[in-house]
N, C-alpha and C. Protein backbone atom coordinates (compact mmCIF):
# COMPACT_ATOMS: atom_id res chain seq x y z
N UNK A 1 1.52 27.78 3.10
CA UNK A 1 0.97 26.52 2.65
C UNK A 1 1.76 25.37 3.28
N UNK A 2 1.60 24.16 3.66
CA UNK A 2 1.54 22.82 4.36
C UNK A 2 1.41 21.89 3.61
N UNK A 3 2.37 20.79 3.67
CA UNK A 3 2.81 19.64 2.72
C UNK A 3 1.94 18.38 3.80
N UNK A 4 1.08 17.89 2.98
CA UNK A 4 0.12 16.75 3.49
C UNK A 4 -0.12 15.55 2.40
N UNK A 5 0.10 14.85 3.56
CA UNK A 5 0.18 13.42 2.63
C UNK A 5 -1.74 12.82 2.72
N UNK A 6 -2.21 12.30 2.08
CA UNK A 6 -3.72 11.90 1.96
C UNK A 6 -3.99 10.58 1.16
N UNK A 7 -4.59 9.82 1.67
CA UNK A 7 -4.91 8.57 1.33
C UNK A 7 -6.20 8.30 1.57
N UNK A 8 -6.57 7.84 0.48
CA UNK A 8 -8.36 7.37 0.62
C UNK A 8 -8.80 5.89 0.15
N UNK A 9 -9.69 5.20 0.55
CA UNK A 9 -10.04 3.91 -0.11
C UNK A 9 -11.30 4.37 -0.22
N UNK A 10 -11.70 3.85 -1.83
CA UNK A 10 -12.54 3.62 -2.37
C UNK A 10 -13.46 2.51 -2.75
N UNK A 11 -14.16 2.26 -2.71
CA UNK A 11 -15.48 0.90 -2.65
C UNK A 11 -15.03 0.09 -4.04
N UNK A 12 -14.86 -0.90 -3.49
CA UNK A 12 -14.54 -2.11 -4.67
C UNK A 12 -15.43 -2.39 -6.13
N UNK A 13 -16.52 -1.62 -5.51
CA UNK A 13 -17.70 -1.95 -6.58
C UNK A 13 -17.58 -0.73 -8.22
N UNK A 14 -16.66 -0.11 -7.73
CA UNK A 14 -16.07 1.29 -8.93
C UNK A 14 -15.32 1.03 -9.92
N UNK A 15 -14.86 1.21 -11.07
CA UNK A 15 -13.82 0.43 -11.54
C UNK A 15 -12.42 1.30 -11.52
N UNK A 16 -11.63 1.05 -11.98
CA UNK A 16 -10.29 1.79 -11.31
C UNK A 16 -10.25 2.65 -13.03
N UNK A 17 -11.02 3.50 -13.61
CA UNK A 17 -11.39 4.56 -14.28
C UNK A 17 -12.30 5.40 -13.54
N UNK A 18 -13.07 5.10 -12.98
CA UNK A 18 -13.99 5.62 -11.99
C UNK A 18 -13.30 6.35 -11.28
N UNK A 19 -12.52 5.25 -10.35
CA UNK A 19 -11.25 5.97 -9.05
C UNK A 19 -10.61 7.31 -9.44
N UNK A 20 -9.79 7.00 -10.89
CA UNK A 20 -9.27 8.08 -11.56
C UNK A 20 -9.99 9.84 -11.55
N UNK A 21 -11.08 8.81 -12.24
CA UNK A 21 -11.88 10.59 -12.53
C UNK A 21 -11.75 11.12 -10.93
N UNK A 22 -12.61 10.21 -10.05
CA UNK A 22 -12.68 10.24 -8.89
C UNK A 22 -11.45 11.39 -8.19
N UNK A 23 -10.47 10.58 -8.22
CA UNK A 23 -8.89 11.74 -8.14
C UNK A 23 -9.14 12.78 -8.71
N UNK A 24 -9.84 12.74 -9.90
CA UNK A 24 -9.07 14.38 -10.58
C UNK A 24 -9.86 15.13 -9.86
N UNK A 25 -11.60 14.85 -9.62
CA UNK A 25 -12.05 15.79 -8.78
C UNK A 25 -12.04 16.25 -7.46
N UNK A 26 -11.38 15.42 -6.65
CA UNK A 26 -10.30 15.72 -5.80
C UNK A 26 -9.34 16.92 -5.90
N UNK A 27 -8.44 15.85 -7.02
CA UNK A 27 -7.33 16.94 -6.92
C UNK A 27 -7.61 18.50 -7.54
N UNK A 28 -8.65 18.76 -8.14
CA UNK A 28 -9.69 19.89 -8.92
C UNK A 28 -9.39 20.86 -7.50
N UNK A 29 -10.03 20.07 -6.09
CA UNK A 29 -10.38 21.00 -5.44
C UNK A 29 -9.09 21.42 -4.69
N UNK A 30 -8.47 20.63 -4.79
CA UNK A 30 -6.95 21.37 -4.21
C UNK A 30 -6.39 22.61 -4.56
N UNK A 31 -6.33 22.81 -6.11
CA UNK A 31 -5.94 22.93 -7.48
C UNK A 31 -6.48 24.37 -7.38
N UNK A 32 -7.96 24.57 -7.80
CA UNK A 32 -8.97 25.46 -7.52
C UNK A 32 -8.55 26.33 -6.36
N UNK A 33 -8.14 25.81 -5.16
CA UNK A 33 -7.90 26.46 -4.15
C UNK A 33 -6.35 27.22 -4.02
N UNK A 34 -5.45 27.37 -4.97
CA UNK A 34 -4.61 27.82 -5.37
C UNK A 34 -3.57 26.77 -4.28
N UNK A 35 -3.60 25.74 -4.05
CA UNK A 35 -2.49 24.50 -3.82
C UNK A 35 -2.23 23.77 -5.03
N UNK A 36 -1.24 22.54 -4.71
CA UNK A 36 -0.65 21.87 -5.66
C UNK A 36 -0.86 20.75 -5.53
N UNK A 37 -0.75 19.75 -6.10
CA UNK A 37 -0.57 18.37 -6.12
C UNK A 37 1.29 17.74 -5.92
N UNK A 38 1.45 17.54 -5.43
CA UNK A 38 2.97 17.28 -5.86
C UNK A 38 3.47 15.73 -5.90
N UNK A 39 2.52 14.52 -5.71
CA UNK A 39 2.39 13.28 -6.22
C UNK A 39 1.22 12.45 -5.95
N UNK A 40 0.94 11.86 -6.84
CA UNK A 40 -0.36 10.99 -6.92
C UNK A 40 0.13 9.69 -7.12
N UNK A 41 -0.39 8.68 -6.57
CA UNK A 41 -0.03 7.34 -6.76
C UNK A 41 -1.33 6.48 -6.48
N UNK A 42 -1.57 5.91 -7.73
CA UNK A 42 -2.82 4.65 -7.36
C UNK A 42 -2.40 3.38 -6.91
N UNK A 43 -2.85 2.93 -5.72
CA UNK A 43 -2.19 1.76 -5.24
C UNK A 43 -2.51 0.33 -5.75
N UNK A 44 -4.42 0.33 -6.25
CA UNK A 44 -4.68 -0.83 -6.77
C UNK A 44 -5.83 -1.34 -6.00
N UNK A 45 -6.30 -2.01 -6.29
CA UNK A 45 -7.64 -2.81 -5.55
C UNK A 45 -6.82 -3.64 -4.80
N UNK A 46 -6.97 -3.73 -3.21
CA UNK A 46 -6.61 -4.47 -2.17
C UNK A 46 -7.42 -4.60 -1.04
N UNK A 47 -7.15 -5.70 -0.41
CA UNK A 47 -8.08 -6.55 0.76
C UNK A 47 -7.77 -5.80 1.82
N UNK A 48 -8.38 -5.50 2.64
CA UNK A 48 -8.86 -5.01 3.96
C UNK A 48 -8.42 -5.34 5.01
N UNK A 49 -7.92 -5.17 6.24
CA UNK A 49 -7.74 -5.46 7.54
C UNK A 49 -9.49 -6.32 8.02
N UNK A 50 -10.18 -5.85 7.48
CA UNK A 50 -11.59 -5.47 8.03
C UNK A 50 -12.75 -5.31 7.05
N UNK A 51 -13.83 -6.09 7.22
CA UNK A 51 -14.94 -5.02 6.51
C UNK A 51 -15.25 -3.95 6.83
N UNK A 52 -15.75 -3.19 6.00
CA UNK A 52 -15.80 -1.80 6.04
C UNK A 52 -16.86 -1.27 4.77
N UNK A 53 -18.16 -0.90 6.07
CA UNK A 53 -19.96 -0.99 5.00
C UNK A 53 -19.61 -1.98 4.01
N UNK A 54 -19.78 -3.14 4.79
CA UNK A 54 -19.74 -4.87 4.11
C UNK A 54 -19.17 -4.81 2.64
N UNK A 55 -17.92 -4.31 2.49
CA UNK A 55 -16.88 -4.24 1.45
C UNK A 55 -15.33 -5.27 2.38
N UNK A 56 -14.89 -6.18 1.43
CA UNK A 56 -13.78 -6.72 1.97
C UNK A 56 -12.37 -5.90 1.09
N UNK A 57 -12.92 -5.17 -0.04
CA UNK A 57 -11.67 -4.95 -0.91
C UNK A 57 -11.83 -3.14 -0.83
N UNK A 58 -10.98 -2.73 -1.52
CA UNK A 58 -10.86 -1.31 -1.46
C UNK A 58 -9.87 -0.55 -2.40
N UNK A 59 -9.96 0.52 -3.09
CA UNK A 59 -9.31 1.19 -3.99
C UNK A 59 -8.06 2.07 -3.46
N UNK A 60 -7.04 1.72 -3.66
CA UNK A 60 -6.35 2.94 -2.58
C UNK A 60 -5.63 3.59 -3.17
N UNK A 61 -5.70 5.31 -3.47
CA UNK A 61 -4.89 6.39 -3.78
C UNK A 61 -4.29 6.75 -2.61
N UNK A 62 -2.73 7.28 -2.98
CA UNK A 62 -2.46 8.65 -2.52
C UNK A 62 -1.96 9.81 -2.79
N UNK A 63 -2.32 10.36 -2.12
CA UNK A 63 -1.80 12.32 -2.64
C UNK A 63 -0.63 13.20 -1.89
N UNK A 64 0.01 13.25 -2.48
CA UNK A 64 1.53 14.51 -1.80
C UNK A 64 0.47 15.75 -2.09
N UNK A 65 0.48 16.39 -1.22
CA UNK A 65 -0.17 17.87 -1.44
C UNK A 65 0.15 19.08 -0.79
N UNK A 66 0.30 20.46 -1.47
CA UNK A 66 1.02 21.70 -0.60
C UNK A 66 -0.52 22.66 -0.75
N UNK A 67 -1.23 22.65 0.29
CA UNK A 67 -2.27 23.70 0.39
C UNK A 67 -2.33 24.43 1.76
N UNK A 68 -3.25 25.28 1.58
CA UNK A 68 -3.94 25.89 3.02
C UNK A 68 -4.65 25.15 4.09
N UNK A 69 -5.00 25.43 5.07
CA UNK A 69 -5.73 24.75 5.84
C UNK A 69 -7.49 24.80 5.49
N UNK A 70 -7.76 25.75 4.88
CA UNK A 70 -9.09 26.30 4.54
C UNK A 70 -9.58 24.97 3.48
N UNK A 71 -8.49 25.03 2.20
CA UNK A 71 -8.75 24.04 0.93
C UNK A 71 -8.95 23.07 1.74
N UNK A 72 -7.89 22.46 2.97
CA UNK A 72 -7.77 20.81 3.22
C UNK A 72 -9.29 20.87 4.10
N UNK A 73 -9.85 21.30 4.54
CA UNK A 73 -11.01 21.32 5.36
C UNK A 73 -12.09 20.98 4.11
N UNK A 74 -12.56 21.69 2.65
CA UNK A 74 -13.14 21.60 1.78
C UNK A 74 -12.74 19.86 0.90
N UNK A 75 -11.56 19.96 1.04
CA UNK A 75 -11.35 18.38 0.50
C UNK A 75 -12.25 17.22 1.48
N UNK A 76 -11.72 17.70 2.39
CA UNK A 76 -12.12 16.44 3.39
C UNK A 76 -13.68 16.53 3.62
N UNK A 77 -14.30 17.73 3.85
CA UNK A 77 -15.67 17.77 3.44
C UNK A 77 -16.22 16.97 2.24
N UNK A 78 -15.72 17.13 1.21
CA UNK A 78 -16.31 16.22 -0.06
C UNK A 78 -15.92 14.54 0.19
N UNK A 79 -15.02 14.57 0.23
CA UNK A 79 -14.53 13.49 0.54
C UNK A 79 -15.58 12.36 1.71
N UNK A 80 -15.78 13.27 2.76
CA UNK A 80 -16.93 12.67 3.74
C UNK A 80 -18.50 12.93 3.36
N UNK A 81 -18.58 13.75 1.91
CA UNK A 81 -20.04 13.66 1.54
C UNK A 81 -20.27 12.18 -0.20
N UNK A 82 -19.11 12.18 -0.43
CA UNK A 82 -18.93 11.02 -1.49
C UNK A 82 -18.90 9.74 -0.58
N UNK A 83 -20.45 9.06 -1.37
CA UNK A 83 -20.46 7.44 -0.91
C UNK A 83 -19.73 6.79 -1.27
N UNK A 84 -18.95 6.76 -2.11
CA UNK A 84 -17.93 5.92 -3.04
C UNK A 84 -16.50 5.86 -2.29
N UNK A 85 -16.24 7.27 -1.03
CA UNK A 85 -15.50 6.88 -0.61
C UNK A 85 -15.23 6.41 0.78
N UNK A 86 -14.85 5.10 1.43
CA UNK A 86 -15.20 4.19 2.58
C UNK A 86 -14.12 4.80 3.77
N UNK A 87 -12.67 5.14 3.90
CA UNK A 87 -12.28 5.93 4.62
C UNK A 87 -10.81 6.86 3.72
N UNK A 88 -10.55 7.98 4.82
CA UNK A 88 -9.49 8.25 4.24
C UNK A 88 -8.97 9.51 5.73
N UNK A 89 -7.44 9.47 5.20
CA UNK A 89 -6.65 10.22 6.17
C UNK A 89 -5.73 11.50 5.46
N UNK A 90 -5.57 12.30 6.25
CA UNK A 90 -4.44 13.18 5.69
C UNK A 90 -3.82 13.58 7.29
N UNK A 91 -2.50 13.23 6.79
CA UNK A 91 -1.81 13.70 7.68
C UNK A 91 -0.86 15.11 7.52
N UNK A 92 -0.40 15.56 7.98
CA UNK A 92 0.90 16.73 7.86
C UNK A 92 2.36 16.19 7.45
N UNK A 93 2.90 16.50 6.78
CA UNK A 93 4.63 16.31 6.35
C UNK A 93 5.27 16.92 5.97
N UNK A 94 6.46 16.80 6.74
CA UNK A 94 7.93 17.85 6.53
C UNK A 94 8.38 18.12 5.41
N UNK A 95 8.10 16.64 4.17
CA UNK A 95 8.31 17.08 2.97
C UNK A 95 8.22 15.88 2.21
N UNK A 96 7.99 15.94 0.98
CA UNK A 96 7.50 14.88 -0.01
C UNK A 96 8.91 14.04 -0.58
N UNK A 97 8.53 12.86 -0.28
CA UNK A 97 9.75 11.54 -0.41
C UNK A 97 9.62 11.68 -2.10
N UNK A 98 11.05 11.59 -2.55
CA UNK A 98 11.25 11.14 -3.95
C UNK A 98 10.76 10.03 -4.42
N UNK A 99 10.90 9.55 -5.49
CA UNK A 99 10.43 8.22 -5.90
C UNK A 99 9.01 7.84 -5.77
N UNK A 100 9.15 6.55 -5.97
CA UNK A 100 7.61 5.77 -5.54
C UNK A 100 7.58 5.95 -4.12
N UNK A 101 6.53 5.42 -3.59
CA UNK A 101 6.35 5.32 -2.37
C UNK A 101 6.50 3.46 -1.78
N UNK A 102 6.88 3.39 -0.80
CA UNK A 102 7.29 1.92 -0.13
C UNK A 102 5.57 1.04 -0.94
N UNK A 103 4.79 1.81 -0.77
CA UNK A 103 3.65 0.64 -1.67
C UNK A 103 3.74 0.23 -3.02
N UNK A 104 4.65 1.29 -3.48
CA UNK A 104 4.50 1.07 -5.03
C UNK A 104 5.87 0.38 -5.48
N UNK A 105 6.77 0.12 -4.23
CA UNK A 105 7.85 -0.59 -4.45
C UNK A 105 7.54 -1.96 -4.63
N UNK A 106 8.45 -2.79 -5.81
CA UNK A 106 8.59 -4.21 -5.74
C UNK A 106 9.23 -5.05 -4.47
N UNK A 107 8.78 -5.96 -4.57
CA UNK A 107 9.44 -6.32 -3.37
C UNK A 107 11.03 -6.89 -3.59
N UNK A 108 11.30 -6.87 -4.66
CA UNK A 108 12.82 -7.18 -5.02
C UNK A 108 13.53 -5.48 -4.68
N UNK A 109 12.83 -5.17 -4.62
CA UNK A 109 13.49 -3.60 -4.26
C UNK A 109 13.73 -3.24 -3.20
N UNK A 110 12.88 -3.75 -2.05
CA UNK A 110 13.05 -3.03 -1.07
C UNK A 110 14.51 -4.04 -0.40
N UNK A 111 15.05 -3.17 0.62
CA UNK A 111 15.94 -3.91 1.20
C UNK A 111 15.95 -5.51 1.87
N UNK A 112 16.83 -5.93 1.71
CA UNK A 112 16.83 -7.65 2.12
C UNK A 112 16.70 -7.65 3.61
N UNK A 113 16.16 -8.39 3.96
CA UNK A 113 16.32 -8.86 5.73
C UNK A 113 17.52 -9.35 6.43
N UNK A 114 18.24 -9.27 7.35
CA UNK A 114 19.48 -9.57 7.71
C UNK A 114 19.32 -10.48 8.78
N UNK A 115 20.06 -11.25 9.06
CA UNK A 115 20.29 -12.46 10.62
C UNK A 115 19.79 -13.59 9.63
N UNK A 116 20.04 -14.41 8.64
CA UNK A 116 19.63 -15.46 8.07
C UNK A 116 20.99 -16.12 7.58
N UNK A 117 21.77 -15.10 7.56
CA UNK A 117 23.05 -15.99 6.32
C UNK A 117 23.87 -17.23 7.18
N UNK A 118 23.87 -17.49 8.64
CA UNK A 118 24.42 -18.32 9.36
C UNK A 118 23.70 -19.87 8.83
N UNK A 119 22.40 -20.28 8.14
CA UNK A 119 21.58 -21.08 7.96
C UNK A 119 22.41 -21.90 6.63
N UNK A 120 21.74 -23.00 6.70
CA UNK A 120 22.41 -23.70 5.74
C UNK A 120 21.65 -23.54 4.26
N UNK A 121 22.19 -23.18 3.20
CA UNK A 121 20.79 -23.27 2.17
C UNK A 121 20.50 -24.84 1.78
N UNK A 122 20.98 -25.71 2.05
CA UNK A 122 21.14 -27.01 1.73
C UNK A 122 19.43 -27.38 2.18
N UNK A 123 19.54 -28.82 2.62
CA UNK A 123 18.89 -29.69 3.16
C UNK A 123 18.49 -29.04 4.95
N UNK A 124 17.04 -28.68 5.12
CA UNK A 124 16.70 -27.92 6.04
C UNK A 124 17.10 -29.20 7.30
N UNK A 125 17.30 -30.05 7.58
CA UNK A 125 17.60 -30.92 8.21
C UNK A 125 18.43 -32.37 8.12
N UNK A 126 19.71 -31.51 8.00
CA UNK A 126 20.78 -33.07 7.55
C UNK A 126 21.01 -34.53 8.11
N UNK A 127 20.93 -34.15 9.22
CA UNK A 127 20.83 -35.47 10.01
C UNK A 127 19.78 -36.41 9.39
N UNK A 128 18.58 -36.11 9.47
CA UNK A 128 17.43 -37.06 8.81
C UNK A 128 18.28 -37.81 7.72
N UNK A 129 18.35 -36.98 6.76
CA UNK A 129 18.75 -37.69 5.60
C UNK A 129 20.28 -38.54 5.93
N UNK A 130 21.09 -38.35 6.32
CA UNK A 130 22.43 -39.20 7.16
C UNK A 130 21.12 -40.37 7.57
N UNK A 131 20.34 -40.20 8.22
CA UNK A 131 20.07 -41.58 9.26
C UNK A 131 19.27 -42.13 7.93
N UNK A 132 18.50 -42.30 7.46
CA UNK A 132 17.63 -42.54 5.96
C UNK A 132 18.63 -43.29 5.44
N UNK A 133 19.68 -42.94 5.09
CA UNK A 133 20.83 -43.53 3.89
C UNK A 133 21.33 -44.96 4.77
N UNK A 134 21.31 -45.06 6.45
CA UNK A 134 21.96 -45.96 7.09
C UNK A 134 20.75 -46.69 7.07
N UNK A 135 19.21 -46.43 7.16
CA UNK A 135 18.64 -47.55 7.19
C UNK A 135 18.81 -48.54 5.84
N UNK A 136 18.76 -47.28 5.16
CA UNK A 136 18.64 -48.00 3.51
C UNK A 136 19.89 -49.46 2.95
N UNK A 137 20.76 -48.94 3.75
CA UNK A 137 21.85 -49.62 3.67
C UNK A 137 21.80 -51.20 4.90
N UNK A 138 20.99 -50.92 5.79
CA UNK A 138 20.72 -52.42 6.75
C UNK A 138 19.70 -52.99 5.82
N UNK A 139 19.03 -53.07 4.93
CA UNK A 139 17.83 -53.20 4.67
C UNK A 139 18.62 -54.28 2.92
N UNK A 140 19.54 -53.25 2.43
CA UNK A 140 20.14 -54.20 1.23
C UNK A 140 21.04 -55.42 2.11
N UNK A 141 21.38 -55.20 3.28
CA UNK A 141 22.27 -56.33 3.71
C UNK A 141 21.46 -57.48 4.10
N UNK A 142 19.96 -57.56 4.63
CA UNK A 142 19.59 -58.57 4.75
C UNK A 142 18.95 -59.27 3.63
């Protein structure tokens, strides 16, 4: 058995109970096929690169999964006979990441960006304000 990661978007017009069931019968057929699930993560209704069959938004799961090649052929069959779902991928992986996944991370979580700390946090442009204060000051003298 083969550790595959799978992601699908689903049509905006579903409600995210729909999506759910949607998953379980999915993951049914994994399941059924004597594989596993080994993480599920719903990502949320999000906007598109693109329309896609004149949808701008989209439902996005994904699945950690350890099956056969036979099951993943039967998933992806259903998967491409359900209208509800607009695209989806599975790739192959060496092995399933702990935790959430980088989508389901906050963004206070993920690591900070580096090459900024040389910047001033002050006043984005000091000089201006220096020259401002000298007009202000010709202006009380006359």
């Amino acid at each position: 058995m083969r550790l595959y990661e799978s992601v699908l978007i689903v049509r905006q017009d579903i409600t995210a109970a729909q999506v759910e069931t949607m998953a379980d019968e999915f993951a049914e057929i994994i399941t059924s096929a004597g594989g596993s699930i080994k993480k599920r993560e719903y990502w949320g209704l999000r906007a598109l690169a693109y329309r896609i069959k004149k949808n701008r938004k989209g439902h996005y799961v994904m699945f950690n999964l350890e099956t056969g090649p036979e099951a993943l052929k039967e998933y992806e069959r259903i998967m491409g006979l359900n209208e509800d779902v607009l695209r989806f991928l599975n790739i192959r992986i060496e092995e399933v990441e702990e935790g959430p996944s980088i989508m389901m991370q906050v963004k206070t979580e993920r690591p900070t960006r580096g090459g900024r700390d040389d910047r001033d946090s002050g006043d984005r442009n000091p000089g201006k304000a220096e020259s401002n204060d000298s007009a202000a000051d010709e202006k009380s003298e006359d």
